[in-house]
C-alpha atoms as a PDB file:
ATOM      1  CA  UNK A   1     -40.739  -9.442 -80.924  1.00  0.00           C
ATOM      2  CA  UNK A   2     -41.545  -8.811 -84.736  1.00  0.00           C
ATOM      3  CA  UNK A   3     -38.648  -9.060 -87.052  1.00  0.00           C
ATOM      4  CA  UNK A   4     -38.794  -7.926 -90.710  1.00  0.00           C
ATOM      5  CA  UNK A   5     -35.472  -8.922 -92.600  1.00  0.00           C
ATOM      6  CA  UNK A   6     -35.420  -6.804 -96.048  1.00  0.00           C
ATOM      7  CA  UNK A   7     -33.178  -8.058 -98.517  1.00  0.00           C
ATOM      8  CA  UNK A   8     -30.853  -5.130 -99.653  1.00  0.00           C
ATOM      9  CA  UNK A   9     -28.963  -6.985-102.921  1.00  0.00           C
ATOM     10  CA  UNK A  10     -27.574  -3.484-104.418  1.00  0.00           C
ATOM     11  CA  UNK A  11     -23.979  -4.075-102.900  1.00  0.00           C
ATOM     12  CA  UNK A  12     -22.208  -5.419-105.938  1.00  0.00           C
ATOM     13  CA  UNK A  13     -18.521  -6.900-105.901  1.00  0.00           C
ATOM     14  CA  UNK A  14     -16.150  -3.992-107.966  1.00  0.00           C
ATOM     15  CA  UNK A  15     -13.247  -5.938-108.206  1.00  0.00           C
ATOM     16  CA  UNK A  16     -14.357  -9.671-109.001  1.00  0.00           C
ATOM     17  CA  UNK A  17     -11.525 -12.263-108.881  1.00  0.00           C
ATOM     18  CA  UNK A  18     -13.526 -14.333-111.445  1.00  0.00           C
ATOM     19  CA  UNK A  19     -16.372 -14.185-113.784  1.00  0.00           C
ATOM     20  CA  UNK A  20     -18.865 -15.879-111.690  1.00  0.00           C
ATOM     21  CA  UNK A  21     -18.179 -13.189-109.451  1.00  0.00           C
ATOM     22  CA  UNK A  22     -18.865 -10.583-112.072  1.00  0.00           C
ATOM     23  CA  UNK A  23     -22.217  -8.179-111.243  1.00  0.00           C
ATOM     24  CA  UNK A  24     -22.429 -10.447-108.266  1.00  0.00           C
ATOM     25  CA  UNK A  25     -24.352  -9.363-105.108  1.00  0.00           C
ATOM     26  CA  UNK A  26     -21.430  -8.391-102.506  1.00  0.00           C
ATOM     27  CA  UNK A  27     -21.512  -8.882 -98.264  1.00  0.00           C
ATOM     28  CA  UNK A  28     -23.174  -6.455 -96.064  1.00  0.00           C
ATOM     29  CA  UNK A  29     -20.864  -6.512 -92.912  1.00  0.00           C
ATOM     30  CA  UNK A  30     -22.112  -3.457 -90.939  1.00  0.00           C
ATOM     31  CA  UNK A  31     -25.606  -1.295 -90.749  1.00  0.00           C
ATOM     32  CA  UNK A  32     -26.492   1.400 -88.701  1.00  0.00           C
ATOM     33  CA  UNK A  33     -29.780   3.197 -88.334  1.00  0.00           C
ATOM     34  CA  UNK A  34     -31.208   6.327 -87.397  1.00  0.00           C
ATOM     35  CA  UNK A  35     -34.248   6.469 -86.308  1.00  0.00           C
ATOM     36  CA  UNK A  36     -36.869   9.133 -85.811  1.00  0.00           C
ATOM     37  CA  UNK A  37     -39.617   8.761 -83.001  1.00  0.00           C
ATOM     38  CA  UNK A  38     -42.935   7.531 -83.703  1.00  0.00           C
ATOM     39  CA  UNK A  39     -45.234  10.824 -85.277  1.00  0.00           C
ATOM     40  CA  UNK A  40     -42.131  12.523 -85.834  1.00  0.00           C
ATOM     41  CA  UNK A  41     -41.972  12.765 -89.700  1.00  0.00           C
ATOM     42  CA  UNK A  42     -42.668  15.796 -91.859  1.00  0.00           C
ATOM     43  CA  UNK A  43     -45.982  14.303 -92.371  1.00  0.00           C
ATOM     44  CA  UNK A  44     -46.918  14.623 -89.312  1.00  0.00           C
ATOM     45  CA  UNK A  45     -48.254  10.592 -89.685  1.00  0.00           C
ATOM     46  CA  UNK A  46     -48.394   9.307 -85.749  1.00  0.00           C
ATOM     47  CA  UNK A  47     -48.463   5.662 -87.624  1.00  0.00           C
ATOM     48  CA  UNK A  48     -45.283   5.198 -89.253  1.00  0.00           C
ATOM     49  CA  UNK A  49     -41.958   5.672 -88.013  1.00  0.00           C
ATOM     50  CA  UNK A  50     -39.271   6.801 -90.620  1.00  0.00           C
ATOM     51  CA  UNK A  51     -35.417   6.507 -90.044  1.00  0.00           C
ATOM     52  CA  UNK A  52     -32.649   5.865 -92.358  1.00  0.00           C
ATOM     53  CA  UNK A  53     -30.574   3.089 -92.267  1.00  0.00           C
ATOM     54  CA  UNK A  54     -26.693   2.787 -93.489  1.00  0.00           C
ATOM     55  CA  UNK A  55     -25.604  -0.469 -95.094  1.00  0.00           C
ATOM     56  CA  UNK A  56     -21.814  -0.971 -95.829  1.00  0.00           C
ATOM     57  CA  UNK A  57     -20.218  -4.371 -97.163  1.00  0.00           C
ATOM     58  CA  UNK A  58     -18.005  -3.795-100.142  1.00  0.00           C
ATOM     59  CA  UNK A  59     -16.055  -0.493-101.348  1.00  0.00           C
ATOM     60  CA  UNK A  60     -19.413   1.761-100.506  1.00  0.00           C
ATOM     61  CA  UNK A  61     -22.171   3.021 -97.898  1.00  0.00           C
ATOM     62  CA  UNK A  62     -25.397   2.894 -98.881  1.00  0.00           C
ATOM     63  CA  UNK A  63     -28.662   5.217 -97.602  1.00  0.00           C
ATOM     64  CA  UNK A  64     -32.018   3.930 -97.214  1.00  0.00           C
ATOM     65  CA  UNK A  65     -35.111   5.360 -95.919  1.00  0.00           C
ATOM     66  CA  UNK A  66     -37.093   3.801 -94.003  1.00  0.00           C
ATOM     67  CA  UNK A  67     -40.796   4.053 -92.692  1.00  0.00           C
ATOM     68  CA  UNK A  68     -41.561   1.540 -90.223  1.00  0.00           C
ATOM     69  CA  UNK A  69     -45.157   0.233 -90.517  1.00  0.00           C
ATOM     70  CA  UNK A  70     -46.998   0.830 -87.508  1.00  0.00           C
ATOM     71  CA  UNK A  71     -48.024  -2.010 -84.879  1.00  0.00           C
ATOM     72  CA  UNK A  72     -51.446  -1.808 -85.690  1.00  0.00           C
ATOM     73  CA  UNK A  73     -51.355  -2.160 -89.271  1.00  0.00           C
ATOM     74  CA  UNK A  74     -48.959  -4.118 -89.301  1.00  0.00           C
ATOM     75  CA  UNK A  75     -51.383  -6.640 -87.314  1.00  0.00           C
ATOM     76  CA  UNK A  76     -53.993  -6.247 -89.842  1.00  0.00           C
ATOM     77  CA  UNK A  77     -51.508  -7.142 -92.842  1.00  0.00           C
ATOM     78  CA  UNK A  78     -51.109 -10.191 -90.649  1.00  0.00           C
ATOM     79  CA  UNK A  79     -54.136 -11.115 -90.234  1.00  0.00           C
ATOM     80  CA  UNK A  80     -55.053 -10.845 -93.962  1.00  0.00           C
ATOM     81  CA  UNK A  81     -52.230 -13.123 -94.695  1.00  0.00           C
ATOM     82  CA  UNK A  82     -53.937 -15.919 -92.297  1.00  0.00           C
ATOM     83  CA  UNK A  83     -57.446 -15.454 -93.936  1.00  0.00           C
ATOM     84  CA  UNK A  84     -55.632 -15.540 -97.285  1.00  0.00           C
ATOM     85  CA  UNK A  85     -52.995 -18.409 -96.351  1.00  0.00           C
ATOM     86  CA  UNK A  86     -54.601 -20.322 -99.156  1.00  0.00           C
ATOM     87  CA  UNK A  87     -53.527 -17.994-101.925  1.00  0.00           C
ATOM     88  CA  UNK A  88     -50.858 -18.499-104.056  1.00  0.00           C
ATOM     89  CA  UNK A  89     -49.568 -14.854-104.179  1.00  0.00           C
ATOM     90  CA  UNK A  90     -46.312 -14.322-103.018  1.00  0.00           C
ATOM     91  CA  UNK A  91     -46.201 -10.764-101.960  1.00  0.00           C
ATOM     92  CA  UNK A  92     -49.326 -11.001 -99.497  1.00  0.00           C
ATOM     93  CA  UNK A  93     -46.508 -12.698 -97.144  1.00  0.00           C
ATOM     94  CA  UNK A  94     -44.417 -10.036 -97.867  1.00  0.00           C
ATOM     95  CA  UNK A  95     -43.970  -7.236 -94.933  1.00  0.00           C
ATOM     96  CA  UNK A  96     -41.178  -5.374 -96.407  1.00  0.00           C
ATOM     97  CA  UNK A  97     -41.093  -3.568-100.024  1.00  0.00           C
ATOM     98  CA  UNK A  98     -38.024  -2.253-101.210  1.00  0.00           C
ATOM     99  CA  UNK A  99     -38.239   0.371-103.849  1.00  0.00           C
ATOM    100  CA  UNK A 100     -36.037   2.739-105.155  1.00  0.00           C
ATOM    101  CA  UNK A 101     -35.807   6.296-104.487  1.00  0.00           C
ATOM    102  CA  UNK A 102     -38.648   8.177-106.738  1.00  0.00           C
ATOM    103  CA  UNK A 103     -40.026   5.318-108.095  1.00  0.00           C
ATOM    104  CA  UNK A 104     -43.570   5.457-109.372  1.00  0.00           C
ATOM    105  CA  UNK A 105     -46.273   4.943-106.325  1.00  0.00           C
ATOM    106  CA  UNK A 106     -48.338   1.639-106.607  1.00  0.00           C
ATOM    107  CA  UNK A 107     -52.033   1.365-106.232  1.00  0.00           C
ATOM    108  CA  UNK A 108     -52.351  -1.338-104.162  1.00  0.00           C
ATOM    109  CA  UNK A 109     -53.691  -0.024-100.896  1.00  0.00           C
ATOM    110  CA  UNK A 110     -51.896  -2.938 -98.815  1.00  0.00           C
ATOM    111  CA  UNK A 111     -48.588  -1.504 -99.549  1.00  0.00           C
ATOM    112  CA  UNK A 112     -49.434   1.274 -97.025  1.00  0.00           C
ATOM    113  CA  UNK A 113     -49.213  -1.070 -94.365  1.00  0.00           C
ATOM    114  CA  UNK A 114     -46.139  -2.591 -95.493  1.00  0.00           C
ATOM    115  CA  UNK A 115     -42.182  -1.303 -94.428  1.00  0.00           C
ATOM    116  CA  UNK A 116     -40.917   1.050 -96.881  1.00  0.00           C
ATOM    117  CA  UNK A 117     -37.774   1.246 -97.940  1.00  0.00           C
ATOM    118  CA  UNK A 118     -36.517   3.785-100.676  1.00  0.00           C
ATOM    119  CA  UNK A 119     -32.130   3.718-101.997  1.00  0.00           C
ATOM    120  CA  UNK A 120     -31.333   8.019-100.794  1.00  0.00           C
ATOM    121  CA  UNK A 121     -27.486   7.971-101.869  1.00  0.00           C
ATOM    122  CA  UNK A 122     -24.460   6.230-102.500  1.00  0.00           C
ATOM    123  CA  UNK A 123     -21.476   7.036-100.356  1.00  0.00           C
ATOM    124  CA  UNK A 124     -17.877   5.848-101.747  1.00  0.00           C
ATOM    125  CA  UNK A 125     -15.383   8.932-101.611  1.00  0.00           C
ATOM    126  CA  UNK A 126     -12.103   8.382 -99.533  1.00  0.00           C
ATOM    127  CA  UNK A 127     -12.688   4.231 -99.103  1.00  0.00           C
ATOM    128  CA  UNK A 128     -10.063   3.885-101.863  1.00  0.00           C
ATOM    129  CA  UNK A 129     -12.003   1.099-103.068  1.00  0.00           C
ATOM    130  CA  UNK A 130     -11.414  -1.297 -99.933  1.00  0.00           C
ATOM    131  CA  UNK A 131     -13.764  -3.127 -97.977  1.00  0.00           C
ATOM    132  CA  UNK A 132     -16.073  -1.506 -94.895  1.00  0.00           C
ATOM    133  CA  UNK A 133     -16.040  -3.354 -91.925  1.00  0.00           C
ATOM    134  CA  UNK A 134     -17.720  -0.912 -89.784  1.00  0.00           C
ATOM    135  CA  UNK A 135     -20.190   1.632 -90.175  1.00  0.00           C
ATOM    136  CA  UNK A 136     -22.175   3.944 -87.526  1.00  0.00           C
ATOM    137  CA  UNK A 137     -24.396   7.060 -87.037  1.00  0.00           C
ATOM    138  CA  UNK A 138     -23.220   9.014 -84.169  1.00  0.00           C
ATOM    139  CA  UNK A 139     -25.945   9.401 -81.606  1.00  0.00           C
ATOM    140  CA  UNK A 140     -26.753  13.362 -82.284  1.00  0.00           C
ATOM    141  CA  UNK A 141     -27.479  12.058 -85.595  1.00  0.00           C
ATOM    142  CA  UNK A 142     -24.977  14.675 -87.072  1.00  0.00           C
ATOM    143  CA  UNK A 143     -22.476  12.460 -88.475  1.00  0.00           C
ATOM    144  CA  UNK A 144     -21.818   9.304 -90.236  1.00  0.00           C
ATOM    145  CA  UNK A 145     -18.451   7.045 -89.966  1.00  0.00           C
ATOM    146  CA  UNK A 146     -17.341   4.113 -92.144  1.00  0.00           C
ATOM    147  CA  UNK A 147     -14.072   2.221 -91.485  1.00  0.00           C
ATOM    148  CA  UNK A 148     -12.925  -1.060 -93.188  1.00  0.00           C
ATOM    149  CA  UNK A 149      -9.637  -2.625 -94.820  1.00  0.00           C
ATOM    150  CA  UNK A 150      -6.413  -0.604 -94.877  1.00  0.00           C
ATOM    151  CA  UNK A 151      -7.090   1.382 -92.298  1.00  0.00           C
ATOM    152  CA  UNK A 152      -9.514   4.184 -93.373  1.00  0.00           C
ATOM    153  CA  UNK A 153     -11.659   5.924 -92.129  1.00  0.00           C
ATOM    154  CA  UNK A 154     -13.824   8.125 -93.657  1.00  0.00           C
ATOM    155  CA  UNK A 155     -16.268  10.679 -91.528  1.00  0.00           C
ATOM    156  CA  UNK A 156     -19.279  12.318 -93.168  1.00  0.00           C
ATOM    157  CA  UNK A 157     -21.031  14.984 -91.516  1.00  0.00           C
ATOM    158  CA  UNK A 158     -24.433  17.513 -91.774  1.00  0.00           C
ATOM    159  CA  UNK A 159     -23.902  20.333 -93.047  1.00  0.00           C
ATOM    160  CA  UNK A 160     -25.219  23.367 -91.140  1.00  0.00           C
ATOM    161  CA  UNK A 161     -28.917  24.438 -91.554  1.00  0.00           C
ATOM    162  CA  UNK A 162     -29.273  27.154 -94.159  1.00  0.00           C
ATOM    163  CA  UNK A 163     -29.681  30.778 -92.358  1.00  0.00           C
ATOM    164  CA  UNK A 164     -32.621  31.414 -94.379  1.00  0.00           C
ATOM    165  CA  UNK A 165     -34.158  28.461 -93.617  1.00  0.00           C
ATOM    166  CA  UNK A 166     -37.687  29.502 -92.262  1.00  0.00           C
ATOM    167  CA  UNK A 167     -39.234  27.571 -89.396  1.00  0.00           C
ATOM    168  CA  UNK A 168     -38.448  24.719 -87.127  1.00  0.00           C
ATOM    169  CA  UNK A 169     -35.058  23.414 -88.250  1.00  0.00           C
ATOM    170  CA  UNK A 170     -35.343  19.886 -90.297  1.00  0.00           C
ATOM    171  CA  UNK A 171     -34.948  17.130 -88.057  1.00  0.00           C
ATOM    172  CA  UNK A 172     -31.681  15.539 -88.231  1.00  0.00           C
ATOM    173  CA  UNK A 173     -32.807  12.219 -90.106  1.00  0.00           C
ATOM    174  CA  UNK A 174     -34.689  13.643 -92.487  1.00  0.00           C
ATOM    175  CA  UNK A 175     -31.883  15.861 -93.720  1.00  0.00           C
ATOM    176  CA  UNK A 176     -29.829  12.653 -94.181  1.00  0.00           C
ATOM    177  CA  UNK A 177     -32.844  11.322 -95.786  1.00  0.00           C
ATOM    178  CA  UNK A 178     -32.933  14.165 -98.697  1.00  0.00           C
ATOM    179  CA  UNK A 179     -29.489  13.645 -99.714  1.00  0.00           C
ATOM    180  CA  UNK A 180     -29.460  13.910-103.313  1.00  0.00           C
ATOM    181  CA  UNK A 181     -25.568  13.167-103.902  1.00  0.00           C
ATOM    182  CA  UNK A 182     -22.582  12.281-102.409  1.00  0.00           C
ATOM    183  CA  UNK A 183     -21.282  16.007-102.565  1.00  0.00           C
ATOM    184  CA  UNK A 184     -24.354  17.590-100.352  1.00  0.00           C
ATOM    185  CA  UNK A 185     -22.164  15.995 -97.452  1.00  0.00           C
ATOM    186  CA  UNK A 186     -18.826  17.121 -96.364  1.00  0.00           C
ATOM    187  CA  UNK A 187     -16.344  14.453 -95.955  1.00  0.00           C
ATOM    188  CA  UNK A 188     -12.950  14.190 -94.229  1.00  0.00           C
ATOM    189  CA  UNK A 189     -10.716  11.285 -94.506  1.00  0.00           C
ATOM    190  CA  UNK A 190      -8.845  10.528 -91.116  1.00  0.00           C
ATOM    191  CA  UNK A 191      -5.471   8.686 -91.873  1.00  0.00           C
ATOM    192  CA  UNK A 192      -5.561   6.331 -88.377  1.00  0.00           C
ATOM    193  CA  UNK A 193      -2.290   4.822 -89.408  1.00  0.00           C
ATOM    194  CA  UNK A 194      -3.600   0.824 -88.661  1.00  0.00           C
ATOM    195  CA  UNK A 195      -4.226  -2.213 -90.345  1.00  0.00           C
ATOM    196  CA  UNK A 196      -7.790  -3.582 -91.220  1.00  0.00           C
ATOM    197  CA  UNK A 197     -10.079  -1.572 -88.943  1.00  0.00           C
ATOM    198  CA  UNK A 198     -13.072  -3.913 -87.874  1.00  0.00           C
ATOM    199  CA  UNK A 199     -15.537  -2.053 -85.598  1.00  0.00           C
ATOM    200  CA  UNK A 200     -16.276   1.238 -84.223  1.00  0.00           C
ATOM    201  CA  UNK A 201     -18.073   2.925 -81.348  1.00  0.00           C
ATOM    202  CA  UNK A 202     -19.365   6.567 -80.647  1.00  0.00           C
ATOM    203  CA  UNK A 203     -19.734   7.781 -77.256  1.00  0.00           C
ATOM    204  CA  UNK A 204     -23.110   9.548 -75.765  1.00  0.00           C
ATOM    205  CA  UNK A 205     -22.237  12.798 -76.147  1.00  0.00           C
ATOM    206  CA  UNK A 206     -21.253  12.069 -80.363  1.00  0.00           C
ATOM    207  CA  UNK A 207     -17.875  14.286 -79.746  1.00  0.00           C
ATOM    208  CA  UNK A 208     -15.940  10.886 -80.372  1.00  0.00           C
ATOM    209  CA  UNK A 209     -15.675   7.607 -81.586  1.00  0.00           C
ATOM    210  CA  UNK A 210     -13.287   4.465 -81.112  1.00  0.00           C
ATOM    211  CA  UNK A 211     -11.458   2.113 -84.041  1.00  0.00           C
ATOM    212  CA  UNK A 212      -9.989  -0.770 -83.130  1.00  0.00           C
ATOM    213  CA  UNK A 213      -7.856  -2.906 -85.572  1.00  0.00           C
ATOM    214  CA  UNK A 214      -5.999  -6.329 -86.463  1.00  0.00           C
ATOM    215  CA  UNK A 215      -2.782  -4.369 -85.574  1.00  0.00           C
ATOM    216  CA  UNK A 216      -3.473  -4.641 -82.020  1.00  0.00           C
ATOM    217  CA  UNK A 217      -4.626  -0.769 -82.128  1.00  0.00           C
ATOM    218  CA  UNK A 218      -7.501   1.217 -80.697  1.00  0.00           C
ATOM    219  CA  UNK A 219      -7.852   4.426 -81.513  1.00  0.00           C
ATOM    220  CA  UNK A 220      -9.743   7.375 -80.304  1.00  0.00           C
ATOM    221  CA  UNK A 221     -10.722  10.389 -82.613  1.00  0.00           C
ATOM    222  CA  UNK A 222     -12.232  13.485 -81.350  1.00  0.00           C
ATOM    223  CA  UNK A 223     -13.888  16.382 -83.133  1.00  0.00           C
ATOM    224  CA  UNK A 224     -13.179  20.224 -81.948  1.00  0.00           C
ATOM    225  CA  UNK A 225     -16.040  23.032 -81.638  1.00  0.00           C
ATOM    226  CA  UNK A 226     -14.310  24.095 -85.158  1.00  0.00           C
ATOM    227  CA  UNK A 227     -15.195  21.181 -86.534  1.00  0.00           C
ATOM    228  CA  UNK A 228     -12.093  19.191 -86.856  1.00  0.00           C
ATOM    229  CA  UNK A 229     -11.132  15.653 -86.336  1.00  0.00           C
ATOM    230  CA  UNK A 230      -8.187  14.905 -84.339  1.00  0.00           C
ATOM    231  CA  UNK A 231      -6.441  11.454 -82.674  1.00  0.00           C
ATOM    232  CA  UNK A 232      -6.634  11.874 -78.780  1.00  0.00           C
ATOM    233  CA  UNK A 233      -5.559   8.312 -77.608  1.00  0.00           C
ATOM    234  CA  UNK A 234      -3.440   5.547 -79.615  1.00  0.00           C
ATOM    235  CA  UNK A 235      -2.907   2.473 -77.784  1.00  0.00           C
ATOM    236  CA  UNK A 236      -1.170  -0.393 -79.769  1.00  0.00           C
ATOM    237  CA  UNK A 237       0.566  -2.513 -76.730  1.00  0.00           C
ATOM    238  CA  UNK A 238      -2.761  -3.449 -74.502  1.00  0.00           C
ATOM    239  CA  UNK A 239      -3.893  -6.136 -76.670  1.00  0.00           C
ATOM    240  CA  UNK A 240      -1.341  -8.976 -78.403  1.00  0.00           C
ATOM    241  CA  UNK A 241      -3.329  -9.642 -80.902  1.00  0.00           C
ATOM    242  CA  UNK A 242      -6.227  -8.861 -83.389  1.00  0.00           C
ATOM    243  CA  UNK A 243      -8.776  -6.422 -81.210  1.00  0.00           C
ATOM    244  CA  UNK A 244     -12.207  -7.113 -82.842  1.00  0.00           C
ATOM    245  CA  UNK A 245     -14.415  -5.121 -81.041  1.00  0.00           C
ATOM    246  CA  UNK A 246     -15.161  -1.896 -79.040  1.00  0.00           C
ATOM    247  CA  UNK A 247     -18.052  -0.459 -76.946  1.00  0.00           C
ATOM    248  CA  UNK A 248     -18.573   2.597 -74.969  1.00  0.00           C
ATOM    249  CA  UNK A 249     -20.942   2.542 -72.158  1.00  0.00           C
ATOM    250  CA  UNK A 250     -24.067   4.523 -72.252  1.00  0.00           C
ATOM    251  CA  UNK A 251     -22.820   6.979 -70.217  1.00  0.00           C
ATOM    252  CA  UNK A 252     -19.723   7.684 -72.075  1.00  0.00           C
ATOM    253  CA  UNK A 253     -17.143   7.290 -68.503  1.00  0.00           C
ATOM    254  CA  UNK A 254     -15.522   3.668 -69.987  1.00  0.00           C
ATOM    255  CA  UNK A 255     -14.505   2.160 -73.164  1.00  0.00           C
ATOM    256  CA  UNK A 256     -14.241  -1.356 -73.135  1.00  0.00           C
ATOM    257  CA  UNK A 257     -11.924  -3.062 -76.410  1.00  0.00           C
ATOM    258  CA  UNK A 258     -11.551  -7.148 -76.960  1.00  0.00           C
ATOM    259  CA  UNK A 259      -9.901  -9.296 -79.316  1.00  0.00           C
ATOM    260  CA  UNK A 260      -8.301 -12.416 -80.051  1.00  0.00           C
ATOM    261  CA  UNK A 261      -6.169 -12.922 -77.436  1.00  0.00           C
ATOM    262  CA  UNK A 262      -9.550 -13.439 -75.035  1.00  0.00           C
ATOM    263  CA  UNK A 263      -8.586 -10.155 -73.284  1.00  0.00           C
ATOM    264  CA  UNK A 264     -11.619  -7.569 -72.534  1.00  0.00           C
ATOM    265  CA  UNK A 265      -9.780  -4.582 -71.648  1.00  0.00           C
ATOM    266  CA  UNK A 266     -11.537  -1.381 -69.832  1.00  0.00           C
ATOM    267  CA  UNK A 267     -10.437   2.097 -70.107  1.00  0.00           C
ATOM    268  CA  UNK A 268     -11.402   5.398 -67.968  1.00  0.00           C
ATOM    269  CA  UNK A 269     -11.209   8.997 -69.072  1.00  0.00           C
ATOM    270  CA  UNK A 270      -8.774  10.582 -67.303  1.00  0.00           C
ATOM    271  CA  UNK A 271     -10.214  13.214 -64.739  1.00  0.00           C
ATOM    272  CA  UNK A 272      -8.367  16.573 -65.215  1.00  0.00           C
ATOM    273  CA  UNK A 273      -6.465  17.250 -62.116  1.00  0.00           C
ATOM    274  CA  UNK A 274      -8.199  20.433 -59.876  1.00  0.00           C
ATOM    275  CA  UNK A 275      -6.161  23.384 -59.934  1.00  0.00           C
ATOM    276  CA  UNK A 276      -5.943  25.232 -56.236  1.00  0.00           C
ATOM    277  CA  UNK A 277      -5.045  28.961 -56.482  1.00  0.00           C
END
């Protein structure tokens, strides 16, 4: 396995308790990304992949794009950093480059074979400036949901493809991906009425998600064919103390929680009883 780490340092600290803290380079707690299949960008390129990628830490969530660096090139850059081990440039040993969204191209024909990552948007309406635990794409791609400190959560979600848009429809990451502000995206705020919310999960079928809490709580929010959240499952006495974690399985029939008290609980969807006429 390959591993590229890029360092993302734009996740400043908004309230700093002292001045050493001050324009200081805040945590990243949670990341989630999106990603499109090989070939399948607008430019038709079969040897990138491009995604985008959701970073949350401090009071915001940030969007990146992403184009993964295909295999092959990516063994070539490799190679041309063992022929040129003796240099003392830096950035030959460099596989990722971030760079900021329109920022002017560079002629250096190596950085084609290098991960690109370019800031889209800033995200921060409705965290009422509290920390983000927890953030995840839903697997349809169609919406995004951050929950941290206090209990919020915040769901953002695609708007619906323009009727006159000609053509095949744009492909649900790259719509995230040409976000130009915070206000393309609508947003709804979903009061789950817990403490400290630390992680989330979405089922297969992206038609809902979990929170779980230090209050003991897991929560399960479901979205209607109208397009509205609502709270179908509250459970606050299974666990006796902080639940830390939760996890549907792939095929969306459990939902597993755990937490502090070194209890793993399971639940099953209730099958709706067969009416006989």
């Amino acid at each position: 396995m390959k591993v590229e780490t890029p360092q993302l340092r734009w996740h400043q600290i908004i309230n700093p308790q002292s001045q050493k803290d001050a324009g200081a380079n805040g945590p990243i707690l949670s990341c989630s990304l999106l990603s499109a299949d090989r070939g399948d960008d607008d430019h038709g390129d079969a040897n990138n992949r491009t995604g985008v990628l959701a970073t949350a830490g401090n009071t915001e969530v940030n969007l990146w794009r992403v184009t993964f660096t295909d295999d092959g090139a990516r063994g070539t850059a490799a190679a041309d950093v063992a022929r040129s081990s003796s240099s003392s440039s830096l950035s030959s040993h460099i596989l990722v480059q971030p760079r900021t969204m329109n920022a002017a191209p560079t002629d250096d024909d190596a950085a084609d074979r290098h991960t690109r990552i370019e800031h889209v948007a800033t995200l921060s309406r409705g965290t009422n400036e509290r920390g983000i635990n927890a953030v995840k794409f839903s697997p349809s791609g169609d919406h995004l949901v951050a929950a941290g400190d206090g209990g919020t959560v915040v769901a953002w979600s695609l708007p619906p493809p323009h009727s006159h848009h000609r053509g095949a429809t744009p492909r649900t990451w790259s719509r995230w991906s040409s976000v130009e502000r915070e206000t393309d995206l609508p947003m709804k705020i979903l009061f789950n009425q817990s403490d400290d919310v630390m992680d989330v999960s979405w089922s297969t079928d992206s038609r809902r998600f979990a929170a779980c809490s230090l209050d003991h709580t897991v929560t399960v929010w479901e979205i209607s064919r109208e397009g509205e959240w609502r709270n179908v499952h509250r459970s606050a006495k299974d666990h006796t103390h902080y639940v830390q974690g939760v996890a549907y399985d792939p095929r969306g029939a459990y939902l597993a929680s755990m937490g502090s008290d070194r209890m793993l609980k399971v639940y099953t969807r209730k099958v709706a009883a067969e009416r006989v006429v």
